[in-house]
Each structure stands twice: as C-alpha cells, then as structure tokens.
PDB file of N, CA and C in Angstrom:
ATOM      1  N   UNK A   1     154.291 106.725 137.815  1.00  0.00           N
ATOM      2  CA  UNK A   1     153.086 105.902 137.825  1.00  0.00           C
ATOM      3  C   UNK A   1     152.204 106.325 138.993  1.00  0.00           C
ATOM      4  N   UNK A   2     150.887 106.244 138.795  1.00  0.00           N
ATOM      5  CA  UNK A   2     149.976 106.626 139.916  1.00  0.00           C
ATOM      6  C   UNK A   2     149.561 105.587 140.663  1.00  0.00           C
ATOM      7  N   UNK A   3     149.953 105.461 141.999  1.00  0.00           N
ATOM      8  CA  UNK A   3     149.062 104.763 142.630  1.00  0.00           C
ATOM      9  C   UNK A   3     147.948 105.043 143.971  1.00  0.00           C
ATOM     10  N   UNK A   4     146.925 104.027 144.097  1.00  0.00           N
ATOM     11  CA  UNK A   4     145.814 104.385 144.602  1.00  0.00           C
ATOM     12  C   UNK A   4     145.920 103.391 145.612  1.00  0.00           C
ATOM     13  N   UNK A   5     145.742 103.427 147.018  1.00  0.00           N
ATOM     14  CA  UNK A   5     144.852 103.163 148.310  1.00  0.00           C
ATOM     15  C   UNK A   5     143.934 102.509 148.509  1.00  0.00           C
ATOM     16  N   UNK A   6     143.179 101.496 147.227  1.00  0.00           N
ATOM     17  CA  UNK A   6     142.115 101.322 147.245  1.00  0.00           C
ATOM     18  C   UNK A   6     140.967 101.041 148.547  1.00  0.00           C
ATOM     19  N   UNK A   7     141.656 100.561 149.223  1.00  0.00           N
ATOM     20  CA  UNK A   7     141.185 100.204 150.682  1.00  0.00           C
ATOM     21  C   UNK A   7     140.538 101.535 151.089  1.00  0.00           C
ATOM     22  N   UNK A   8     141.487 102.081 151.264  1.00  0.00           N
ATOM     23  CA  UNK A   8     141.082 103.563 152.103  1.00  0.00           C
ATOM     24  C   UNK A   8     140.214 104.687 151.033  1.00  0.00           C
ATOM     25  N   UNK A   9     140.235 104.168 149.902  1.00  0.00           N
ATOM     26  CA  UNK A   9     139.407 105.064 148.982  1.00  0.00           C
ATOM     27  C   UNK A   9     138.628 105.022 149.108  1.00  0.00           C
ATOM     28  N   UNK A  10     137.409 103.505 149.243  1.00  0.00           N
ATOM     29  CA  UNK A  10     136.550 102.830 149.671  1.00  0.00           C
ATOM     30  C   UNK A  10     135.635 103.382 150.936  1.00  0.00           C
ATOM     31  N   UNK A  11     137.125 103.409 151.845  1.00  0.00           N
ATOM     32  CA  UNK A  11     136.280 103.719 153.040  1.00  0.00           C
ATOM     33  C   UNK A  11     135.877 104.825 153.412  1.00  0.00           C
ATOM     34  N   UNK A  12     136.166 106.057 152.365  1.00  0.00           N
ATOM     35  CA  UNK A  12     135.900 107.696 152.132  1.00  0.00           C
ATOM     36  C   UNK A  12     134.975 107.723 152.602  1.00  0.00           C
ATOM     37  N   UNK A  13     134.272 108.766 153.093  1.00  0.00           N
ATOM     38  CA  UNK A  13     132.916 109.421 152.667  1.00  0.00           C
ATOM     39  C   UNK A  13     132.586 110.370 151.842  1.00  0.00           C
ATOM     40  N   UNK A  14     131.653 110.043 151.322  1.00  0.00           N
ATOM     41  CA  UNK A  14     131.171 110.974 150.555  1.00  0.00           C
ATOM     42  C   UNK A  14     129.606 111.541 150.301  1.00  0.00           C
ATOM     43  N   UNK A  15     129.287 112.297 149.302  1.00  0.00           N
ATOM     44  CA  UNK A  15     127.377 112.396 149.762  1.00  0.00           C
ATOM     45  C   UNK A  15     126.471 111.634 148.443  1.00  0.00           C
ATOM     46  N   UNK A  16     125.631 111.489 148.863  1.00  0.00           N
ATOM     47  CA  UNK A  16     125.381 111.036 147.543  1.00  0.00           C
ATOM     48  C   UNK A  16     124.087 112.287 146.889  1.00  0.00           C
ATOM     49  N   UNK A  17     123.686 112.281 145.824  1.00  0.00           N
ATOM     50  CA  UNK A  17     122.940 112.888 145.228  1.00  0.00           C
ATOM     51  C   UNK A  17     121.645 113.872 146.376  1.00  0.00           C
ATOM     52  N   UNK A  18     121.208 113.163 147.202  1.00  0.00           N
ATOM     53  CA  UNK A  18     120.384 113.846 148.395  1.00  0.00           C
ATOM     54  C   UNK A  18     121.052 114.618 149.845  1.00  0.00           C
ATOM     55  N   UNK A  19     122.149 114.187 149.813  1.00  0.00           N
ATOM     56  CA  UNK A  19     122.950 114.661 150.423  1.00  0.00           C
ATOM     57  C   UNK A  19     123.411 113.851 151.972  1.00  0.00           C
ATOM     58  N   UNK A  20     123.265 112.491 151.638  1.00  0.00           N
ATOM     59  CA  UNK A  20     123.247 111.373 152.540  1.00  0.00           C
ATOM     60  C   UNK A  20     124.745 111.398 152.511  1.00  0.00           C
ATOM     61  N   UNK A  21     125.273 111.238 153.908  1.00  0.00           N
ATOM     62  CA  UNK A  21     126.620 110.433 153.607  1.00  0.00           C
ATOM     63  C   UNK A  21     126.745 109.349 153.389  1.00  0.00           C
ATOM     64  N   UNK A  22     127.749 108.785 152.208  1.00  0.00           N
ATOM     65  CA  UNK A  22     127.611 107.459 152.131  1.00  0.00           C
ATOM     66  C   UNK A  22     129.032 107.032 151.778  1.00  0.00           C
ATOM     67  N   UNK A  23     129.761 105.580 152.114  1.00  0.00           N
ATOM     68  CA  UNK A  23     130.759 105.524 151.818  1.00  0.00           C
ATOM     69  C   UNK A  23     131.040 105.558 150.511  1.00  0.00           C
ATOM     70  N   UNK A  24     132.245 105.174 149.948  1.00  0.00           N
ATOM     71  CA  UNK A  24     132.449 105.605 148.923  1.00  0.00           C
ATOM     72  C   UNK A  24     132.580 104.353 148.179  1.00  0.00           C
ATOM     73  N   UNK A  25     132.701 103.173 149.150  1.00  0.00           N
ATOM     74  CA  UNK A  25     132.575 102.051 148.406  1.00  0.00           C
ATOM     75  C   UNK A  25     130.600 101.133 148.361  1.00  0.00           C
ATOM     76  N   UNK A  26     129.982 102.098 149.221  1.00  0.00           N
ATOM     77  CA  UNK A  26     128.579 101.459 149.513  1.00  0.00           C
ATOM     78  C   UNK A  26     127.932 102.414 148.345  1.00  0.00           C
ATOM     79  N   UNK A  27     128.101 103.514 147.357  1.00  0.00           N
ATOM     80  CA  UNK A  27     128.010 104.062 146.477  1.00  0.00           C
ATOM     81  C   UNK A  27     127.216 102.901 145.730  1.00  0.00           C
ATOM     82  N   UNK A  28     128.123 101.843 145.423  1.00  0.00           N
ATOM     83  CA  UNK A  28     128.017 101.343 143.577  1.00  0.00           C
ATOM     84  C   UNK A  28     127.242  99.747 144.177  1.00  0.00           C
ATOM     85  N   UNK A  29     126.837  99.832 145.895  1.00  0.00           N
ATOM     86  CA  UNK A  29     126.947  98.201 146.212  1.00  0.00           C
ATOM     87  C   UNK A  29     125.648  97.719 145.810  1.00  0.00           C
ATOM     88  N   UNK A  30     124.463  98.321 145.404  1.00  0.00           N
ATOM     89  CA  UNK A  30     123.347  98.024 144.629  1.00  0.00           C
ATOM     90  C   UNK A  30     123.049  98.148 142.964  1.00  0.00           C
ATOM     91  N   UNK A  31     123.964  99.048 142.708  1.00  0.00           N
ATOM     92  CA  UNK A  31     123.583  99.525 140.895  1.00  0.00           C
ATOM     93  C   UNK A  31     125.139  99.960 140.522  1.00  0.00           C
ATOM     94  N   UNK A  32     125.455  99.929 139.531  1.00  0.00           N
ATOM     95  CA  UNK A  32     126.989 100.158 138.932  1.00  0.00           C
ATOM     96  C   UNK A  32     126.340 101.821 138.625  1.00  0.00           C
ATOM     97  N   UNK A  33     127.442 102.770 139.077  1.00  0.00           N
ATOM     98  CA  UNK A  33     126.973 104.087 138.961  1.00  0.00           C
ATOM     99  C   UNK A  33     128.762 104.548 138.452  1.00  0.00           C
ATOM    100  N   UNK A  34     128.374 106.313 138.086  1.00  0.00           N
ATOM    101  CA  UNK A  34     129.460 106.858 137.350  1.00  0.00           C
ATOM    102  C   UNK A  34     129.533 108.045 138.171  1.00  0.00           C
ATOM    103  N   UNK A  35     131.067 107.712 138.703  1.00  0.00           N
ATOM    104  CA  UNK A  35     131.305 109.203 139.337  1.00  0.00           C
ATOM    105  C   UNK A  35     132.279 110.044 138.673  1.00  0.00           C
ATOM    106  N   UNK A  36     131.699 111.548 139.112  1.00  0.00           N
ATOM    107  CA  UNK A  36     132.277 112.510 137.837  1.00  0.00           C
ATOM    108  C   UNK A  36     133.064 113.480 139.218  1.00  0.00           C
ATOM    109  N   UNK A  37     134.293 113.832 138.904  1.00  0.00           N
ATOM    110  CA  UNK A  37     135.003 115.063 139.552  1.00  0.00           C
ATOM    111  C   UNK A  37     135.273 115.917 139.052  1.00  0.00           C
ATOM    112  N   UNK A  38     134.392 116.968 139.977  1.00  0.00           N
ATOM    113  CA  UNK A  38     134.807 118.361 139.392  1.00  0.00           C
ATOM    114  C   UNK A  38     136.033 119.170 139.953  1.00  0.00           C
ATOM    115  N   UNK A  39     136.474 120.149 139.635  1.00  0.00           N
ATOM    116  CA  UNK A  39     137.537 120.714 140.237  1.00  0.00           C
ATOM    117  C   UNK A  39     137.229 122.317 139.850  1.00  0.00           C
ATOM    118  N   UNK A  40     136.666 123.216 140.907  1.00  0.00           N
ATOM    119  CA  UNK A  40     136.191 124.590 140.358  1.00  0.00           C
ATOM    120  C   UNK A  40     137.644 125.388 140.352  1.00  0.00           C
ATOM    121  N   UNK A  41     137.692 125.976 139.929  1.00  0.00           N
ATOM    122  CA  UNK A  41     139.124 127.223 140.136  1.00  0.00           C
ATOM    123  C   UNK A  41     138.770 128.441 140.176  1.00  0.00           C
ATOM    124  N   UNK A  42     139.158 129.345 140.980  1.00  0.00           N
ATOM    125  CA  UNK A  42     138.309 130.676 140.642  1.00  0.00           C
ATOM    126  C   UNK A  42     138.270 131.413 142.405  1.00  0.00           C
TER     127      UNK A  42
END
C-alpha cells in the first residue's frame, strides 16, 4: 500500500506556471487546479 506525508507534501515547494515559488499546498488555496507529473528518461 502507498502511503503519503501529507503534511510535508504540502509544505514542498514548488514553481508555479511563471516560475514563482510556491508551496505546494498554497497552489490550489484560491482556484482548484490539476497537477500533472512528468518523468523524462533519456
């Protein structure tokens, strides 16, 4: 079974579309948004 951190997932950073850092839980805290992961290989 997988489990997740949620706490600490939250408190990630990450960028958003302009290249702002933003947490990862302040992402969705105005508009419900869809995050996509890529994974390149190569």
């Amino acid at each position: 079974m997988l489990s997740f951190d949620t706490p600490a997932l939250g408190a990630m950073t990450v960028q958003d579309a302009d290249g702002t850092p933003v947490t990862f839980s302040g992402a969705w805290k105005d508009q419900p948004v869809i995050f996509v992961f890529l994974r390149h290989f190569g």
